[in-house]
Protein backbone atom coordinates (compact mmCIF):
# COMPACT_ATOMS: atom_id res chain seq x y z
CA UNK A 1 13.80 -28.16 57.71
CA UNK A 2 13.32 -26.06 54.39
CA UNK A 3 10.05 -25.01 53.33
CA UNK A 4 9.55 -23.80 49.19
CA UNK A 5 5.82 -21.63 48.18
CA UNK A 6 5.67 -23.00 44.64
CA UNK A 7 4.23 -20.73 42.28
CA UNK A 8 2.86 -20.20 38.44
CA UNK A 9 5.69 -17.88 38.01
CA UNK A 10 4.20 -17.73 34.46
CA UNK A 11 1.67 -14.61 36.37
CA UNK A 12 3.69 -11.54 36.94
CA UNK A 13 1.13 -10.86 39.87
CA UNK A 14 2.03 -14.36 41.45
CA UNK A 15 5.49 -13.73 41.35
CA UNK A 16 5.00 -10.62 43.22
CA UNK A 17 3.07 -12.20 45.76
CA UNK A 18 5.10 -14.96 46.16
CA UNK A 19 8.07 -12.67 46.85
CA UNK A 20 5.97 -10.72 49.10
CA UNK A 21 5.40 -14.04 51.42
CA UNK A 22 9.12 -14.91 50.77
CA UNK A 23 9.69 -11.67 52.47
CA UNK A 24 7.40 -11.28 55.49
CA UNK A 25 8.28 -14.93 56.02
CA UNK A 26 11.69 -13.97 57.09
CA UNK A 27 13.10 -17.08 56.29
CA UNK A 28 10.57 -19.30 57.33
CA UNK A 29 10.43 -20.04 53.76
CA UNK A 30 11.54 -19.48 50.16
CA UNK A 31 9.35 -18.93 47.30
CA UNK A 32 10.08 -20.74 44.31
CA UNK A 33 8.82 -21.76 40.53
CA UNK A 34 6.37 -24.45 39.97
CA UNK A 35 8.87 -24.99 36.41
CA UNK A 36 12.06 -25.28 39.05
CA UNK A 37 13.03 -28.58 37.64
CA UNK A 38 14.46 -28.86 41.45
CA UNK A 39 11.06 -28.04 42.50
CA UNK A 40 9.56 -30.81 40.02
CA UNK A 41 11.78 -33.93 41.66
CA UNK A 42 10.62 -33.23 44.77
CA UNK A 43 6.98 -32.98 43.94
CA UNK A 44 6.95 -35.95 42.35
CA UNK A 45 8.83 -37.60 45.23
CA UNK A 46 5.99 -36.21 47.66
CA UNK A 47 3.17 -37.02 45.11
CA UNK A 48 3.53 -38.65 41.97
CA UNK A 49 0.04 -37.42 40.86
CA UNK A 50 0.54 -33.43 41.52
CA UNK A 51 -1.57 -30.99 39.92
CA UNK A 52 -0.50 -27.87 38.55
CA UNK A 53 -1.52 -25.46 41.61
CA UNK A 54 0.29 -23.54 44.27
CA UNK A 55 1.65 -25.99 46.81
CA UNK A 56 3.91 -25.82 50.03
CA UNK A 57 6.69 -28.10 50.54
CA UNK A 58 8.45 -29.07 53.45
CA UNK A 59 11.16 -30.96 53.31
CA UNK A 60 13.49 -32.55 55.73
CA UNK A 61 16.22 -35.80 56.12
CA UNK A 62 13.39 -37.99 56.26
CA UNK A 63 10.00 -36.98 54.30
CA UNK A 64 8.97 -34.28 51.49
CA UNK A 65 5.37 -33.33 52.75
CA UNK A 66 3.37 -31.44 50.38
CA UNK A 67 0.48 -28.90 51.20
CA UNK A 68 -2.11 -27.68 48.76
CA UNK A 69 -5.76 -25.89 49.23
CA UNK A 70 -6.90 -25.19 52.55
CA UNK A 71 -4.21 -26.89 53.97
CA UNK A 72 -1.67 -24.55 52.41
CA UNK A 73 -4.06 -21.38 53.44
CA UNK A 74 -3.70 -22.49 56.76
CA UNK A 75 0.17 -23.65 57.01
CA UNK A 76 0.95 -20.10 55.29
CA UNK A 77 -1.18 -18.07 58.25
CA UNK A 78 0.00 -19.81 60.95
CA UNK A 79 3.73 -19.82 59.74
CA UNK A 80 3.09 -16.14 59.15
CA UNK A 81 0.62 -14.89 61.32
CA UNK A 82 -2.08 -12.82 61.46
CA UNK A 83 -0.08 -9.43 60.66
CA UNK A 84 2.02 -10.81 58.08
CA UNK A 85 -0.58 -12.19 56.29
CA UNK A 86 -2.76 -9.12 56.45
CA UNK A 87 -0.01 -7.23 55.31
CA UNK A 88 0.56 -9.64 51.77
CA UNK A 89 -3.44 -9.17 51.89
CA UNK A 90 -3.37 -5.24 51.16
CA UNK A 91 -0.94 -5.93 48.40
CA UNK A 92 -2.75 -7.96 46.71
CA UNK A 93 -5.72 -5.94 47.31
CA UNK A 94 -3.32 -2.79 46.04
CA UNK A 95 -2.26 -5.36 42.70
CA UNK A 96 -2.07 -3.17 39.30
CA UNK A 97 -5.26 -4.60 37.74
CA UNK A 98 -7.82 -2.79 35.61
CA UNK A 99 -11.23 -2.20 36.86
CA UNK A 100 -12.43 -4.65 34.18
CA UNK A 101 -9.32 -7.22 35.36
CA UNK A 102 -10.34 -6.69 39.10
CA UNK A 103 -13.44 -7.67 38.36
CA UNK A 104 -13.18 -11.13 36.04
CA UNK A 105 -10.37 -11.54 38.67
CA UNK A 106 -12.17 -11.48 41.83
CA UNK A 107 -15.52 -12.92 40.63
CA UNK A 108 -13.68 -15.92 39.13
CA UNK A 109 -14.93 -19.04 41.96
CA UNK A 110 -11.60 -20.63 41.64
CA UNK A 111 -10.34 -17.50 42.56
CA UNK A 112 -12.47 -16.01 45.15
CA UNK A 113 -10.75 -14.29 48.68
CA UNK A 114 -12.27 -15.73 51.64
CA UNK A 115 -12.72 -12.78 53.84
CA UNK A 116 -10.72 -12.30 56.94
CA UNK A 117 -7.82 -14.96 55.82
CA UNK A 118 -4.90 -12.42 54.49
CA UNK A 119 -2.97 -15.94 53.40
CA UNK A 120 -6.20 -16.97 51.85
CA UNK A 121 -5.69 -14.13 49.46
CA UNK A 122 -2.13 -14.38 48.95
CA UNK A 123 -2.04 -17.67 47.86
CA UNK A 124 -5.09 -18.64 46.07
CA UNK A 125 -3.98 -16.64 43.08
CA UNK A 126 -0.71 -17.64 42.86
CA UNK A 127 -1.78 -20.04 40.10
CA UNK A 128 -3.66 -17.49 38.19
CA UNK A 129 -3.47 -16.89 34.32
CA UNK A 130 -1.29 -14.18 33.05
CA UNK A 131 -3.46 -10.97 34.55
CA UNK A 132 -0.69 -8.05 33.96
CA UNK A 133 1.93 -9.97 32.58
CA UNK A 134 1.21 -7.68 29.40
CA UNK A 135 1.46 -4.40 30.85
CA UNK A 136 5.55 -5.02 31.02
CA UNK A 137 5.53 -5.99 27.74
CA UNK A 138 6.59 -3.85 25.13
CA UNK A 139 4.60 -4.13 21.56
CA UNK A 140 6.50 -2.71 19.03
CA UNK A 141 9.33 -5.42 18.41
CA UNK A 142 7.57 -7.96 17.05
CA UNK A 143 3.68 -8.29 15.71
CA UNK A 144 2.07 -11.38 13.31
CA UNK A 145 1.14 -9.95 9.87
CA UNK A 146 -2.05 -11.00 8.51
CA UNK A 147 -3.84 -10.01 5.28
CA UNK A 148 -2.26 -8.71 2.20
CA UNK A 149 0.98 -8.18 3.87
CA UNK A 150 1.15 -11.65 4.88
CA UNK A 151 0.15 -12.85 1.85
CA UNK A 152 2.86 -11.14 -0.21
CA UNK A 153 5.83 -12.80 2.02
CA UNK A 154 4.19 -16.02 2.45
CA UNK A 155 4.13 -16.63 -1.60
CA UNK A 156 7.52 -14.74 -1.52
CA UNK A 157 8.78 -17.40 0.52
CA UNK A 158 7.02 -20.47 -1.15
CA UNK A 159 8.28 -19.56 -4.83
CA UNK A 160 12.29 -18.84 -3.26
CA UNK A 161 14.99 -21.23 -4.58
CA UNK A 162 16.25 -21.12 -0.77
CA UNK A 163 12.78 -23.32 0.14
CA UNK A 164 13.11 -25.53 -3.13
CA UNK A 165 16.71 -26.14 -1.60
CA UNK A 166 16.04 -27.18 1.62
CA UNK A 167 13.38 -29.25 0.60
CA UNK A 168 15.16 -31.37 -1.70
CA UNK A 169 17.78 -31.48 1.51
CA UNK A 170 15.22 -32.55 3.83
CA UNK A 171 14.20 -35.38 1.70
CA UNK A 172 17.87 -36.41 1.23
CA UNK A 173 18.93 -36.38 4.28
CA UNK A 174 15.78 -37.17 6.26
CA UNK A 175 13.66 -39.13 4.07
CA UNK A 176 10.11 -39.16 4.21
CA UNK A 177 9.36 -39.06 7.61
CA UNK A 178 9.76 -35.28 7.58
CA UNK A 179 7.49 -32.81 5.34
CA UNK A 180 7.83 -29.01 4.77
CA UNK A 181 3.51 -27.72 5.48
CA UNK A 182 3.37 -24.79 2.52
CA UNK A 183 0.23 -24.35 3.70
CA UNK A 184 1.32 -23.54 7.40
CA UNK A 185 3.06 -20.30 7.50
CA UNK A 186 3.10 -17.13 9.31
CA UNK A 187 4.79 -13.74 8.74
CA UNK A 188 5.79 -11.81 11.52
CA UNK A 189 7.04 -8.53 11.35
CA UNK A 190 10.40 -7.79 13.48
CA UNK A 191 11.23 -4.25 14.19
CA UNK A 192 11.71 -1.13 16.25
CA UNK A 193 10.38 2.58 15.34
CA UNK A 194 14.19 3.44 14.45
CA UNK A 195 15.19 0.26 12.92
CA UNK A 196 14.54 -1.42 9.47
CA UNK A 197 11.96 -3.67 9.69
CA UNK A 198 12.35 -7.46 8.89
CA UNK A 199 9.63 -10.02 8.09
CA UNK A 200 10.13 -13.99 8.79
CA UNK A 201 8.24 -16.51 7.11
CA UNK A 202 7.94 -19.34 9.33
CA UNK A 203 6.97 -22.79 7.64
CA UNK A 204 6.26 -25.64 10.19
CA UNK A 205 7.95 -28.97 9.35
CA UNK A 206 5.60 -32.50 10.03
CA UNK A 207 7.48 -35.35 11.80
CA UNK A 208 10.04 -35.56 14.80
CA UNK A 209 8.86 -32.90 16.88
CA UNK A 210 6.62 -30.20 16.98
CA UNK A 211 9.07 -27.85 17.03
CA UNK A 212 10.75 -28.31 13.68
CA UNK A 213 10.45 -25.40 11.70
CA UNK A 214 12.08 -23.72 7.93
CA UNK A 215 12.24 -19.66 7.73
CA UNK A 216 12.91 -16.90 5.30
CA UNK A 217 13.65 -13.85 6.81
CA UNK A 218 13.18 -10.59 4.33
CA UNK A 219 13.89 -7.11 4.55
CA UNK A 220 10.62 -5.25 4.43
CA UNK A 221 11.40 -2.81 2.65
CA UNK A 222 13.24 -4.14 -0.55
CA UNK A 223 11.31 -7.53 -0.47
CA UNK A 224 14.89 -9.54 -0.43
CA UNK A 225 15.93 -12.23 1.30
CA UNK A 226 18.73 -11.74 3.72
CA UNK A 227 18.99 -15.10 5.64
CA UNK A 228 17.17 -18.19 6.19
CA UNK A 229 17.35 -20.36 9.37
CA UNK A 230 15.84 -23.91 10.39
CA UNK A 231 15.81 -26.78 13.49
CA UNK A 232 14.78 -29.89 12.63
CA UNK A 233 14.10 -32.03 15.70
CA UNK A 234 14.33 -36.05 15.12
CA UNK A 235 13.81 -38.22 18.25
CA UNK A 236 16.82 -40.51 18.40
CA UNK A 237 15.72 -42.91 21.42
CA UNK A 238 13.89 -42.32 24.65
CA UNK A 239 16.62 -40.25 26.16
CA UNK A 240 17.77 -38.03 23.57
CA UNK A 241 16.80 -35.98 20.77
CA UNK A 242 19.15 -34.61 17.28
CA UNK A 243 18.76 -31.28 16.14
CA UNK A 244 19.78 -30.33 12.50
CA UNK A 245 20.05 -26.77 12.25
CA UNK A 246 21.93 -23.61 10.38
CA UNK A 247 21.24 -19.79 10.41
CA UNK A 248 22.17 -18.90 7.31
CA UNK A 249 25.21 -16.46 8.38
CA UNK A 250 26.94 -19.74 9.35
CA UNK A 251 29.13 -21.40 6.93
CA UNK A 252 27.46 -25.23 7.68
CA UNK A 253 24.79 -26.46 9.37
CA UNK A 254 25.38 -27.47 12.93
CA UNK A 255 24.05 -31.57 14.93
CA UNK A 256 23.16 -30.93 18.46
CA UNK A 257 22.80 -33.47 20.36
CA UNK A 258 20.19 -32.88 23.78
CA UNK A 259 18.79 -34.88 26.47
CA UNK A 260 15.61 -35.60 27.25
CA UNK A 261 16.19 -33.20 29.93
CA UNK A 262 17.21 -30.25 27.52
CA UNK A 263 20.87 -30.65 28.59
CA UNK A 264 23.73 -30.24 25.75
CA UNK A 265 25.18 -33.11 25.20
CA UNK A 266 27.50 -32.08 22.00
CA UNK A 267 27.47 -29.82 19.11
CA UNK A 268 28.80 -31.42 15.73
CA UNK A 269 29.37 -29.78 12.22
CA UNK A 270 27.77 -32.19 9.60
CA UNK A 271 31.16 -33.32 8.78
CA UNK A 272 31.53 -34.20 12.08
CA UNK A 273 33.79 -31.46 14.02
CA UNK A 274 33.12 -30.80 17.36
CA UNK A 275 32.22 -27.66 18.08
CA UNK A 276 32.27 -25.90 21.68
CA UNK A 277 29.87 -23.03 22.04
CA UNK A 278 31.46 -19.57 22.12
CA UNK A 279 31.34 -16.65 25.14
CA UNK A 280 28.92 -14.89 23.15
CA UNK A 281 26.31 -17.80 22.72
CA UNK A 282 26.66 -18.37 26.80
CA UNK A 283 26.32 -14.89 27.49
CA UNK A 284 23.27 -14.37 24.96
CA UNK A 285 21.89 -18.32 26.37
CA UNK A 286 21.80 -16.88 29.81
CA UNK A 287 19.06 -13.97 30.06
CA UNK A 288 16.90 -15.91 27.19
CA UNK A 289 17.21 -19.10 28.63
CA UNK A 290 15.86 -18.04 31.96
CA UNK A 291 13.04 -16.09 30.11
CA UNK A 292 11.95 -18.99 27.75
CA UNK A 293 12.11 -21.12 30.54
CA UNK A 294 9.73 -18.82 32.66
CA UNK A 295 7.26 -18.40 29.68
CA UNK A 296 7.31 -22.07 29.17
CA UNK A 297 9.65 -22.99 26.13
CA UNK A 298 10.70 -25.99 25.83
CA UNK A 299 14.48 -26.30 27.00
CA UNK A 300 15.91 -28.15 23.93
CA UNK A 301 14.27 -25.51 21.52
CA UNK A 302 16.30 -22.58 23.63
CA UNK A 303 19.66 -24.49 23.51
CA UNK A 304 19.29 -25.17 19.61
CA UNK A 305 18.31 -21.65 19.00
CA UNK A 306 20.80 -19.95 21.58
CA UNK A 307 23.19 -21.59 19.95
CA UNK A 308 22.06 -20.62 16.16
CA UNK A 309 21.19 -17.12 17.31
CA UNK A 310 24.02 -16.71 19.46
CA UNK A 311 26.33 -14.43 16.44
CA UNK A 312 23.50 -12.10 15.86
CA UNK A 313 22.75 -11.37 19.51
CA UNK A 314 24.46 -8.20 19.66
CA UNK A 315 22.24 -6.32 16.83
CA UNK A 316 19.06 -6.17 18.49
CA UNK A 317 16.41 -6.88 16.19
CA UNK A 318 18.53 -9.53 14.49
CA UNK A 319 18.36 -11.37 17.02
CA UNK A 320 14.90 -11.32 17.74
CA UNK A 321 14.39 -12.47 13.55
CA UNK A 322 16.85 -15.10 13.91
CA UNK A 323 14.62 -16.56 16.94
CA UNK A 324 11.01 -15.72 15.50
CA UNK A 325 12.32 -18.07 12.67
CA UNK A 326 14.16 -20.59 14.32
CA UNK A 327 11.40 -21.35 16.85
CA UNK A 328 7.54 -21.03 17.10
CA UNK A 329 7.42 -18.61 19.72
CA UNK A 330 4.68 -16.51 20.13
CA UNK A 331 5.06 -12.63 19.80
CA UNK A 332 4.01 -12.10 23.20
CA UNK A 333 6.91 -14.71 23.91
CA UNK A 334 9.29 -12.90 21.39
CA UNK A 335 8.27 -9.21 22.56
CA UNK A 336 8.61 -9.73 26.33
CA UNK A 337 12.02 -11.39 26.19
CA UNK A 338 13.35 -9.06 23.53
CA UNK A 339 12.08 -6.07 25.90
CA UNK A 340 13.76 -7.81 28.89
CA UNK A 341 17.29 -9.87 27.90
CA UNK A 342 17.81 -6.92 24.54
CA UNK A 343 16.24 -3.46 25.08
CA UNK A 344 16.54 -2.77 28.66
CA UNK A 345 19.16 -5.09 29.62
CA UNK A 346 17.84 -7.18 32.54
CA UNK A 347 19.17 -9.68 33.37
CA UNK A 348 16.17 -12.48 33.68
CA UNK A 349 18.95 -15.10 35.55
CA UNK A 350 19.44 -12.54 38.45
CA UNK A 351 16.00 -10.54 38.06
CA UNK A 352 12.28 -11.95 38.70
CA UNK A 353 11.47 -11.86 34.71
CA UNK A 354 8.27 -13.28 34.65
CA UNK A 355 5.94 -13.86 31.44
């Protein structure tokens, strides 16, 4: 029989604790992501009607059962017993919180430690919000402009010839169904205290997806463009979904073709060479696809832009503009994975890295 502790492994402090049970279980079970699409089969083979919230599964030749609430407090101490589970207990009671965190943490009802139940503790916050997931992050590669500063590259951006272009294109080639919102953008500022500073101008795009999105990406300092970079998203049936999209640094735009699973099913110039994704764009796909994936991203947006960003991956904050513009991350998003997959290396395939 196996037995999988599914997680938020969106919480930094869940994943800890989750590897904490993994590890005075010895081998009575293994911890894994709620987001394991693995994980998501077999809860909805168990229950159809899951909720998101920590849940154990056991599963065997002939039934998935599925424990949640006091039924998983009480599968967790017994499997564990009373040491074990005093022992995951004092770590969470030891968790890196603020005073001011400790406290909206423990006085939250959903949230609440039944005394004397050390797998009480441990697992009733394995579904809590992002408590400390910022303290890993670091905050100077990327940070939203607002203001004057945003103002000067958004009306930058609006009057370029590079947006008149790809408007007309977007009309020609997608009709009407698709519209370029002037009057959504952002400017974010990309950057590191000994590296020029970029800004992107992100415009979203109406129709297909939510994810569609045109950018102009700007050196700070001189005010001049130095790329631009887009994904449109059109849904092409119920199974699959077409992606136009070209980083500027490319000599064409590129078709991807992706399941409604986020798999790859081809890459296509517009003149309709096949194209097989390079080394580079695997190696680069690997650490930020398991880091998207953790903070939530949508699996066809990281293939489209792993593959677009894949030739700037190697120059730091390059990357990091070509994504900011080819996706509507967050910062948070952008600044935790940058930290992780470009500044110190990790590798988030191999490594618990957990938004």
């Amino acid at each position: 029989m196996q037995r999988y502790l599914l997680f938020d492994s969106g919480c930094s402090i869940c994943t800890d604790i989750a590897a904490s049970i993994e590890e005075e279980s010895n081998g009575w079970l293994e911890a894994r992501s709620l987001r394991d699409p693995a994980m998501k089969v077999l809860l909805d083979r168990a229950k159809p009607s899951w909720q998101w919230e920590p849940a154990l599964l056991e599963v065997d030749q002939e039934a998935i059962r599925i424990f949640t609430g006091l039924k998983l407090r009480m599968k967790i101490a017994v499997g564990l017993g009373l040491r074990r589970s005093w022992r995951i207990a004092l770590l969470v009671q030891q968790a890196n919180l603020s005073q001011e965190e400790r406290k909206q943490f423990f006085s939250s009802p959903r949230r609440r430690f039944l005394a004397g139940m050390g797998a009480v503790v441990g697992t009733t916050i394995l579904s809590a919000p992002h408590v400390s997931a910022q303290s890993s992050i670091q905050q100077n590669l990327v940070r939203e402009l607002d203001g004057l500063d945003a103002d000067t590259f958004i009306s930058l951006a609006q009057k370029s010839p590079t947006l008149t272009a790809f408007q007309q294109q977007l009309q020609r080639d997608l009709g009407a169904t698709f519209t370029l919102r002037m009057d959504k953008a952002t400017a974010i500022e990309v950057g590191t205290p000994n590296a020029d500073k970029t800004v992107v101008v992100r415009f979203a795009i109406d129709g297909g997806t939510e994810d569609s999105v045109f950018s102009i990406i700007y050196d700070k300092m001189s005010l001049t463009e130095t790329n631009h970079v887009y994904a449109v998203y059109q849904i092409l049936d119920n199974k699959n979904i077409m992606a136009y999209t070209r980083n500027g640094h490319q000599n064409e735009a590129l078709n991807i073709v992706i399941d409604n699973n986020g798999q790859l099913i081809r890459v296509t110039t517009q003149n309709g060479k096949d194209i097989t994704p390079t080394e580079q764009v695997n190696s680069f796909f690997d650490c930020f696809s398991c880091c998207f994936s953790a903070a939530g991203v949508s699996q066809t947006v990281i293939v489209v832009a792993s593959i677009a960003c894949g030739i700037l991956c190697s120059t730091g904050p390059g990357c990091i503009a070509c994504l900011a513009g080819l996706a509507l991350f967050s910062s948070r998003i952008l600044n935790f994975c940058g930290s992780q997959c470009i500044v110190q290396r990790i590798d988030c395939c191999s490594t618990r890295c957990v938004f």
